[in-house]
Protein backbone atom coordinates (compact mmCIF):
# COMPACT_ATOMS: atom_id res chain seq x y z
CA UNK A 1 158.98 183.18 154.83
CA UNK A 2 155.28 182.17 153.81
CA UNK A 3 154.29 182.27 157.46
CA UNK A 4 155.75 185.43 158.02
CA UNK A 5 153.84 186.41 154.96
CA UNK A 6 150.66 185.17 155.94
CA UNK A 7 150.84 186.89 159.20
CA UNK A 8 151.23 189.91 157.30
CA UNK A 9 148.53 189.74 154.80
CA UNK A 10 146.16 191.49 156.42
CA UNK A 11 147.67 194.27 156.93
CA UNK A 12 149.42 194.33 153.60
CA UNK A 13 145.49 193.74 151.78
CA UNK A 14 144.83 196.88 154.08
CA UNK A 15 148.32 199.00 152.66
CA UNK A 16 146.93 198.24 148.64
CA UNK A 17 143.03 198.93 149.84
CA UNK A 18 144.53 202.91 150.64
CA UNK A 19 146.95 202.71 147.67
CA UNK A 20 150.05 202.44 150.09
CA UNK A 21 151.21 199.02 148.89
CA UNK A 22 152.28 197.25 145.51
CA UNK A 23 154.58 194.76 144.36
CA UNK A 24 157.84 196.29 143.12
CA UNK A 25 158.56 195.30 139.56
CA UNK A 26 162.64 194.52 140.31
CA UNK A 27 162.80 192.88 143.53
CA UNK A 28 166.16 193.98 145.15
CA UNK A 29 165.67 191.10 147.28
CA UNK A 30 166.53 187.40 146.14
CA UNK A 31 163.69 185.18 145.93
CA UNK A 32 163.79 181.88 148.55
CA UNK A 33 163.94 178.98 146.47
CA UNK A 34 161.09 176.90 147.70
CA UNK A 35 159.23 179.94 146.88
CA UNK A 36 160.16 180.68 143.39
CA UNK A 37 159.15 177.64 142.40
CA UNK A 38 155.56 178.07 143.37
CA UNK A 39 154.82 180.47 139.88
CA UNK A 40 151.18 179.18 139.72
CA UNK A 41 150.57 181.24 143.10
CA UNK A 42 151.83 184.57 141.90
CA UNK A 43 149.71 187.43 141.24
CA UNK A 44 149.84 188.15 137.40
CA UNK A 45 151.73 191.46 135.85
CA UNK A 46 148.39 192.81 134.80
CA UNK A 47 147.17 192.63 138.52
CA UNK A 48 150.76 194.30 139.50
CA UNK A 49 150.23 197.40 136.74
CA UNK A 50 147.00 197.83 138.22
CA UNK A 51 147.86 197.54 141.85
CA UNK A 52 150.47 200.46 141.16
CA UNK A 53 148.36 202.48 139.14
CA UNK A 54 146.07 202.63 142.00
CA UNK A 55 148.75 203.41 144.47
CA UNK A 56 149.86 206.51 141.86
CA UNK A 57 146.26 207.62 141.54
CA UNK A 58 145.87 207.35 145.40
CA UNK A 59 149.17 210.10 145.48
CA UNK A 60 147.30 212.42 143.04
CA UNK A 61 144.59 212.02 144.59
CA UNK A 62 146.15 213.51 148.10
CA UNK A 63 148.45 215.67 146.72
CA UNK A 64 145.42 217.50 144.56
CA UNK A 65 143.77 217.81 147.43
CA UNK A 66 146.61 219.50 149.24
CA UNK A 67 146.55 222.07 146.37
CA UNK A 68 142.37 222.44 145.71
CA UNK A 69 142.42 223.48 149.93
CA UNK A 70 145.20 226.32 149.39
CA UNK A 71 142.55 228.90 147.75
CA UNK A 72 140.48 228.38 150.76
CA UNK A 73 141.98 230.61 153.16
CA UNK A 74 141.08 233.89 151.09
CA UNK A 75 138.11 232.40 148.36
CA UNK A 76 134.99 229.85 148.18
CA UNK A 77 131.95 229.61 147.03
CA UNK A 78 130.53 230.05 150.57
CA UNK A 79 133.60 231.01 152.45
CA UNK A 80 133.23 232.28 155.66
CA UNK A 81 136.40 234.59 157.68
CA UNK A 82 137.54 233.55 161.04
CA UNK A 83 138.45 230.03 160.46
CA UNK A 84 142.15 230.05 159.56
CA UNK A 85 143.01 228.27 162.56
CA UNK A 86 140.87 224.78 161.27
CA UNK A 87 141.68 225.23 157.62
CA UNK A 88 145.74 225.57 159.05
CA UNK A 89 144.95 222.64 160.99
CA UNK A 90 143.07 220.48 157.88
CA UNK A 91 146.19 221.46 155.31
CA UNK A 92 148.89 220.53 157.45
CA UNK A 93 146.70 216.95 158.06
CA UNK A 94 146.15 216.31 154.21
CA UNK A 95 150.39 217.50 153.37
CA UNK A 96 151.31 214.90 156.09
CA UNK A 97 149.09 212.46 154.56
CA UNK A 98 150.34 213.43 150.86
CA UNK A 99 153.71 213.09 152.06
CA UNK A 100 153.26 209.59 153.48
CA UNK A 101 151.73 208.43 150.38
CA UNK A 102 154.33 209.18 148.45
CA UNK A 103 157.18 208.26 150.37
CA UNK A 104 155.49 204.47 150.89
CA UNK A 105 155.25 204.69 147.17
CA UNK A 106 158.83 205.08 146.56
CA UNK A 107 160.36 202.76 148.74
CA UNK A 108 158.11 200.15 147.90
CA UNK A 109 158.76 200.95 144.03
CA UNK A 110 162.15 201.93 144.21
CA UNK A 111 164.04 199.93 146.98
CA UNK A 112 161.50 197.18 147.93
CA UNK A 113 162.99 197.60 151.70
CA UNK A 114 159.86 195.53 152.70
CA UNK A 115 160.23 192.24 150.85
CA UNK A 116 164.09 192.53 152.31
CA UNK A 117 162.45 192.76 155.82
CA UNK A 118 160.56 189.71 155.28
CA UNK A 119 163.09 187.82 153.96
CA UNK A 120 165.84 188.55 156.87
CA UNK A 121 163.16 187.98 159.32
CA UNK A 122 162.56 184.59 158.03
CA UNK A 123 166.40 184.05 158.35
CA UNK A 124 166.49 185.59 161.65
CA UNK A 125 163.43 182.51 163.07
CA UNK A 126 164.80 179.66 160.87
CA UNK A 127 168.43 179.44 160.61
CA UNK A 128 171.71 177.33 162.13
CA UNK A 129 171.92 179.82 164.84
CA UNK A 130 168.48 179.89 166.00
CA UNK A 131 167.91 176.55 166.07
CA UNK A 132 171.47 176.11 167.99
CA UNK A 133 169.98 178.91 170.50
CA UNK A 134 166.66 177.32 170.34
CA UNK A 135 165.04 179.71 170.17
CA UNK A 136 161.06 179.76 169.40
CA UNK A 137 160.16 180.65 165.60
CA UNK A 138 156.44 180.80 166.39
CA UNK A 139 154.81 184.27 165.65
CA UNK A 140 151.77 183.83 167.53
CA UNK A 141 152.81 187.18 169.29
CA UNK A 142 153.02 188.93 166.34
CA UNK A 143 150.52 188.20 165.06
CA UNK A 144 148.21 188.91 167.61
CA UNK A 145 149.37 192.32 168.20
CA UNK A 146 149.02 192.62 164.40
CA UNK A 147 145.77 191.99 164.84
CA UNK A 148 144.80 194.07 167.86
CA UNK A 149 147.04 196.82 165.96
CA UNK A 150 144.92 196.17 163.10
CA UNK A 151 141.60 196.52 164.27
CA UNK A 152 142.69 199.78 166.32
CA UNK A 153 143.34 201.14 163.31
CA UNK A 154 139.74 200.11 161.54
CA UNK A 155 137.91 201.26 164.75
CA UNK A 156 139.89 204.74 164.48
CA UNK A 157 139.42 205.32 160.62
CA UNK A 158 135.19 204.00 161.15
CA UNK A 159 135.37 206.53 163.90
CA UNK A 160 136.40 209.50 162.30
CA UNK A 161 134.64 209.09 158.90
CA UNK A 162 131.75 208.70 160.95
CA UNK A 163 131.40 211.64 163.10
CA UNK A 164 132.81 214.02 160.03
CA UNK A 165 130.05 212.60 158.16
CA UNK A 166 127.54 213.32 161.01
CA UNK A 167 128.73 216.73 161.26
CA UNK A 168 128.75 217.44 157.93
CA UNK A 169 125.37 216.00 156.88
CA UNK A 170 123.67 216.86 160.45
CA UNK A 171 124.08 220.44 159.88
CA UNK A 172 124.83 220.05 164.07
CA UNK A 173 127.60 223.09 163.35
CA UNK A 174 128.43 225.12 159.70
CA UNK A 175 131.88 225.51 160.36
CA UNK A 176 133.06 222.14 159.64
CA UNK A 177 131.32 221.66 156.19
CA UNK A 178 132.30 225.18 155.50
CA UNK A 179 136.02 224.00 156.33
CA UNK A 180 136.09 220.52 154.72
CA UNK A 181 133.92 221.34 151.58
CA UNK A 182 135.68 224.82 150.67
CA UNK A 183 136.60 226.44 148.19
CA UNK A 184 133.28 224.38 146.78
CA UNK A 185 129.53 224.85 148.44
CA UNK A 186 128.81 223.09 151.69
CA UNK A 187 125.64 223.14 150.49
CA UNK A 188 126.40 220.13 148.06
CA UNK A 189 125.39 217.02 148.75
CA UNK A 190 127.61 216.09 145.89
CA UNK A 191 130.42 217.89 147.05
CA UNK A 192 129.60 216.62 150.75
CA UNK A 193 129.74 212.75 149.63
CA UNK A 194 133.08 213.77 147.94
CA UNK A 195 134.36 214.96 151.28
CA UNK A 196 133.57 212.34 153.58
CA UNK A 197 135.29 209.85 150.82
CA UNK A 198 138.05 211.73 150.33
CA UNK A 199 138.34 211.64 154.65
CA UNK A 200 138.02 208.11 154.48
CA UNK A 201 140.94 208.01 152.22
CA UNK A 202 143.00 210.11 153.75
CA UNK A 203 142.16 208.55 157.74
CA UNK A 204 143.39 204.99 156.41
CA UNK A 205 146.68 207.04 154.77
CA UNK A 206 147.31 208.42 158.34
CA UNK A 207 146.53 205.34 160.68
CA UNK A 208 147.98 202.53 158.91
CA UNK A 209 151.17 203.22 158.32
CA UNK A 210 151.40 203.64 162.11
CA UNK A 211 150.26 200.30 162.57
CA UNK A 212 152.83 199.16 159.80
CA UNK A 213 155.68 201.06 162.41
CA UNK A 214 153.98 199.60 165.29
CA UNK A 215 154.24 195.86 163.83
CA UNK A 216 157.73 196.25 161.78
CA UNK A 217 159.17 197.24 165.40
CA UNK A 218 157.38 194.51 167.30
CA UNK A 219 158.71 191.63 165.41
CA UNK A 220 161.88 193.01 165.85
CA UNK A 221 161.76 193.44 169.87
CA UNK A 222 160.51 190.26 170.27
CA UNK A 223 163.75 188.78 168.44
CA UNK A 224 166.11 191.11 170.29
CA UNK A 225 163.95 189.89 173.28
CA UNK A 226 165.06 186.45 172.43
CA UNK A 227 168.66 186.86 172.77
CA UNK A 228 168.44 188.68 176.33
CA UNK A 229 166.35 185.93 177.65
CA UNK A 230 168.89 183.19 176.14
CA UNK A 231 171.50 185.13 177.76
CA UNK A 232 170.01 185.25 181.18
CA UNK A 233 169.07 181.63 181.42
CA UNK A 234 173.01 180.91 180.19
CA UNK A 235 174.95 180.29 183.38
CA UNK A 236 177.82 182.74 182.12
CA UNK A 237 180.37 182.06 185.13
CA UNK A 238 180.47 178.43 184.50
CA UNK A 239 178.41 177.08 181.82
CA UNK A 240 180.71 175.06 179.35
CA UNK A 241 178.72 176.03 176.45
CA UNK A 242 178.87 179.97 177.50
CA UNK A 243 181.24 180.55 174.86
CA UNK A 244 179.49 178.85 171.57
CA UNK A 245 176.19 180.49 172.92
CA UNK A 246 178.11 183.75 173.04
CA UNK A 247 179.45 183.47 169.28
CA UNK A 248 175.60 182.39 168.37
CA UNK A 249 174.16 185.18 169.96
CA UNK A 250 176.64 187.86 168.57
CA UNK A 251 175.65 187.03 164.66
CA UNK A 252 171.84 186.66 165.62
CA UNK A 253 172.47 190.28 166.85
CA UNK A 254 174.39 191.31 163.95
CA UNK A 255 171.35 190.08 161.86
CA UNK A 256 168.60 191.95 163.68
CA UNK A 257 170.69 195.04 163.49
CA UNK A 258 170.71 194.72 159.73
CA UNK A 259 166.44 194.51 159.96
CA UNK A 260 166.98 197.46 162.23
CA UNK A 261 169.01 199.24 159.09
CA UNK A 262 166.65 198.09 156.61
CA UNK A 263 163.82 199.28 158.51
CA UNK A 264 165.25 202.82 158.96
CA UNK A 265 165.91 203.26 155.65
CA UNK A 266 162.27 202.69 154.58
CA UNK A 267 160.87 204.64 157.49
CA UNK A 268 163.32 207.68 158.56
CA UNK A 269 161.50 209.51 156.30
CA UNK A 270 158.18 208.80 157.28
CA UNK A 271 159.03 209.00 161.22
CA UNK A 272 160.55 212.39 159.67
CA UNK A 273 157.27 213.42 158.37
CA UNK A 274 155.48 212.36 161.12
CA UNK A 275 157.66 214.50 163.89
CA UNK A 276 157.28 217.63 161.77
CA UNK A 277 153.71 218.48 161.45
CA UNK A 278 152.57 216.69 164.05
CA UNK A 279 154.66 218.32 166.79
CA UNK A 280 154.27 221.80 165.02
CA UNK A 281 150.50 220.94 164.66
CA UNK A 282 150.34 220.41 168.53
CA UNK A 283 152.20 223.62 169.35
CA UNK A 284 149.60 225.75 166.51
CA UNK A 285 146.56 224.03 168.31
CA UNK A 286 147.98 225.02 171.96
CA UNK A 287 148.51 228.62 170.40
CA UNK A 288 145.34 228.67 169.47
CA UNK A 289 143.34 226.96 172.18
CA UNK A 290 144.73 229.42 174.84
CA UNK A 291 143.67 231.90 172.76
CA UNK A 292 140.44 230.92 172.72
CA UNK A 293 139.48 230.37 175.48
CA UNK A 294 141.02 233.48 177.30
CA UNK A 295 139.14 235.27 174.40
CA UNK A 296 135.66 233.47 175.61
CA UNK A 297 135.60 229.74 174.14
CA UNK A 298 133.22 227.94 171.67
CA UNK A 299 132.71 224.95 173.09
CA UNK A 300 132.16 222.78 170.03
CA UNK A 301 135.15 224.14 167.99
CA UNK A 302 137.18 223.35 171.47
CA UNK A 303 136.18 219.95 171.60
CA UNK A 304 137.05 219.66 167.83
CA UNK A 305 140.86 221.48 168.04
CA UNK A 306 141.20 218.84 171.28
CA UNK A 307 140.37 215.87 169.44
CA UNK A 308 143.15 217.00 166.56
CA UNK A 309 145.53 217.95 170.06
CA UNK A 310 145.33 214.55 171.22
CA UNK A 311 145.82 212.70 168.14
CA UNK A 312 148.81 214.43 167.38
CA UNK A 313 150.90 213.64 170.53
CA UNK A 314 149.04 210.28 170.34
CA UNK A 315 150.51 209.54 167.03
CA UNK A 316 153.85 211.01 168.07
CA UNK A 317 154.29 209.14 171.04
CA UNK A 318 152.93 205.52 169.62
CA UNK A 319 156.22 206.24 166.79
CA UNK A 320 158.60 207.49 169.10
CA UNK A 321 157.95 204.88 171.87
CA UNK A 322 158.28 201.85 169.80
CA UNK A 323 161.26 202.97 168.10
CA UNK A 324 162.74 203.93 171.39
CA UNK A 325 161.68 200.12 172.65
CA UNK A 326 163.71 199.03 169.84
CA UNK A 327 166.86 200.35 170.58
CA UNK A 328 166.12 199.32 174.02
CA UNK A 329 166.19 196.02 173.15
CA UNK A 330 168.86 196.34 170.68
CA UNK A 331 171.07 197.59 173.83
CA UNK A 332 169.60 195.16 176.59
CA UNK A 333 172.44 192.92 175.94
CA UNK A 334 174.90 195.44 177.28
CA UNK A 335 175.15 194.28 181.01
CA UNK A 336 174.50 190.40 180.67
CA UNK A 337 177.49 190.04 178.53
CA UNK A 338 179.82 191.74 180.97
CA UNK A 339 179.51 189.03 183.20
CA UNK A 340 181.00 186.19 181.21
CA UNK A 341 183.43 184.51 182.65
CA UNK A 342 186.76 184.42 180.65
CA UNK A 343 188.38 181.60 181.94
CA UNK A 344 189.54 178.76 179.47
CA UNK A 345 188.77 181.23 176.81
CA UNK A 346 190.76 180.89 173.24
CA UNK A 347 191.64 184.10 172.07
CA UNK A 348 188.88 183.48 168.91
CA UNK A 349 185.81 183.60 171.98
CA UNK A 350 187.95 186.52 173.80
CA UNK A 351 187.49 187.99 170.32
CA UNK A 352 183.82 187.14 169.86
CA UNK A 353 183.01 188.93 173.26
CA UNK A 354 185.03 191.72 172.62
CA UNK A 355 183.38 192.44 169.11
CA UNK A 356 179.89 191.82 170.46
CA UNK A 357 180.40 194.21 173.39
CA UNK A 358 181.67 196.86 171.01
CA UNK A 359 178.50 196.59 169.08
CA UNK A 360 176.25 196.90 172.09
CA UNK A 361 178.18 199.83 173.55
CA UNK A 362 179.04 201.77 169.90
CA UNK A 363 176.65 204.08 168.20
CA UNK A 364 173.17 203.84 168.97
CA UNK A 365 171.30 200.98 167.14
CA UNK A 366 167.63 202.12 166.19
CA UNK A 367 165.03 204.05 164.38
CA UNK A 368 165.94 207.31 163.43
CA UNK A 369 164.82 210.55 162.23
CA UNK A 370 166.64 210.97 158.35
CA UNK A 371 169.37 208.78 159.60
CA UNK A 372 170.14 212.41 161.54
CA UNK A 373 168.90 211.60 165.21
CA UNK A 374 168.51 207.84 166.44
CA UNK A 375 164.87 207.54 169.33
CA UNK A 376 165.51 206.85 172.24
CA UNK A 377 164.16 207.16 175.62
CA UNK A 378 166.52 210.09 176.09
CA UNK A 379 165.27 211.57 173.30
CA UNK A 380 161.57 211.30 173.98
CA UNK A 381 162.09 213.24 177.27
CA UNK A 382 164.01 215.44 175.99
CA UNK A 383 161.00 216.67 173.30
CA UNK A 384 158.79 216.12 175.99
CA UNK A 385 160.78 219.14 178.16
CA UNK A 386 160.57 221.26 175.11
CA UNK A 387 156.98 221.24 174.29
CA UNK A 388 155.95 222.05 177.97
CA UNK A 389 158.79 224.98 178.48
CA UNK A 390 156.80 225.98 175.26
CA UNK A 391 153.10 225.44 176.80
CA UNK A 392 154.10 226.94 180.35
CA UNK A 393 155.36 230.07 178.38
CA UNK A 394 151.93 230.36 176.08
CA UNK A 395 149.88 230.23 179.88
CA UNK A 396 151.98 232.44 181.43
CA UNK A 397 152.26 235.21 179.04
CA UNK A 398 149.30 234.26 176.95
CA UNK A 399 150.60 234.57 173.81
């Protein structure tokens, strides 16, 4: 468990640093032994109060903002008409990111669904089973695409903070100082520095808790990924062993498809979130790009409701493709096991393979959207079809 925690430090120093991690006060999760008794390590109660202080302050913070940007579409200081399309565009953004703040709040308050992560995953690499399987506990994987995840996610937040700040300060175009700084003056370089902070803010609340997804689901693929490769190098028609390795395998899978349950239940609501204004921001900012430029485009405030376009789908697809990777996975089982041979079998391993191949070929195991709609591939293609019936329909009758 403290290697899995160390591999996760850095991107749990870079949750508290936007206010989207803290240690829950009532641990629903029973501490491992060897680590309760290192106290003299633990972060003290005072440092605990003030990590989740911040992390409340960090939720005011976004959901004020949410509420200062509503009088912008009809007052301001400076306010300028003809810009409802960005200021629909930069409220949707900063709900999202409200919404994610507080949802990572409760969870980690509330339910500590984390910590219970950690600890099955620790289970999952070091008990009877796996070391029956042998199968290999290192994380060097992990963590390096926790790290390349990582620094994506620094490169993309150092990105954006910098070219708002460019355009803001530059004076290179009005309309996005007008739109960032209102209802207040653009013409503040007090209320300008309070912009491009409160950006900076609100970029790490909307990148990292894709790269906390993006890692969450990779640990667990590479541990479903365990068990199919076990299987296939198990000689199934005649190994002597076939049946043991059978029984091993079935509770290793039984215990990744409880980190598969504990994971949903701290991120259904985020992928939730996530799904609904980014998808309806991508159909507003098709809407409106066709618009524009049948109308006679602008080719700065193009390039600007493109770069919004791409993340969108961008974000969508990084959460929908490595949740649909993990029921994959989950599911890759499915054929192997079919071809076990069943002769000499007691009826305890006829029972073993029986149970394991209803799990694989029951209800879909997986990431879902408010525990309503598991992702899969299916599913991706199936938005996908939607969203360009809906674009073919905007070009053709040019809506």
């Amino acid at each position: 468990m403290a290697a899995m925690r160390a591999n996760m430090r850095p991107l749990y120093v870079t949750l508290e640093l936007f206010g989207l991690s803290h240690p829950s006060k009532h641990s629903h999760v029973e501490p491992i032994k060897e680590l309760a008794a290192k106290t003299d390590n633990q972060p003290s109660r005072l440092l605990h109060s003030l990590k989740k202080l911040y992390s409340i302050f960090v939720c005011c913070v976004l959901v004020f903002n949410v509420l200062r940007y509503l009088p912008s579409f009809w007052v301001g200081v400076d306010f300028v008409p003809g810009l409802t399309a960005q200021r629909i565009v930069i409220l949707t953004w900063s709900i999202e990111n409200a919404v994610t703040a507080i949802v990572l709040f409760i969870f980690y308050e509330n339910k500590n669904h984390f910590a219970q992560y950690v600890a099955q995953y620790t289970t999952v690499i070091s008990d009877e089973f796996s070391k029956s399987l042998k199968t290999n506990p290192d994380c060097q994987i992990l963590r390096r695409c926790l790290r390349r995840a990582l620094v994506v996610g620094w490169v993309m937040v150092i990105f954006n903070t910098i070219v708002v700040a460019f355009l803001i300060f530059s004076g290179f175009t009005d309309d996005i100082a007008v739109v960032l700084c209102n209802p207040f003056s653009h013409n503040s370089v007090v209320v300008k520095i309070a912009a491009v902070l409160l950006l900076y803010l609100s970029s790490g609340v909307w990148v990292f808790p894709i790269v906390l997804h993006y890692t969450l689901c990779t640990a667990i693929e590479l541990r479903f990924q365990e068990l199919i490769d076990v299987i296939e190098h198990t000689a199934l028609k005649d190994c002597p062993n076939r049946f043991q390795t059978l029984k091993c395998v079935r509770y290793k899978h039984l215990q990744l498809c409880k980190m598969v349950e504990t994971v949903d239940q701290s991120l259904s609501y985020y992928i939730a979130n996530i799904y609904l204004f980014n998808i309806g921001n991508s159909c507003f900012l098709i809407y409106v790009m066709i618009n524009k430029i049948a109308d006679g485009p602008n080719l700065t405030e193009i390039a600007i409701l493109s770069f919004w376009l791409a993340s969108s789908i961008i974000i969508t697809l990084i959460i929908s493709i490595k949740s649909a990777y993990v029921n994959e996975k989950a599911h890759g089982l499915s054929s192997l096991v079919l071809d076990v041979n069943l002769d000499g079998a007691t009826m305890q391993d006829i029972a073993h393979v029986n149970l394991l191949v209803a799990k694989l070929h029951g209800p879909a195991i997986g990431l879902s959207v408010l525990g309503i709609i598991t992702i899969t591939k299916e599913m991706i293609l199936t938005l996908a079809g939607v969203f360009m019936t809906y674009l073919f329909l905007l070009i053709q009758f040019r809506i």
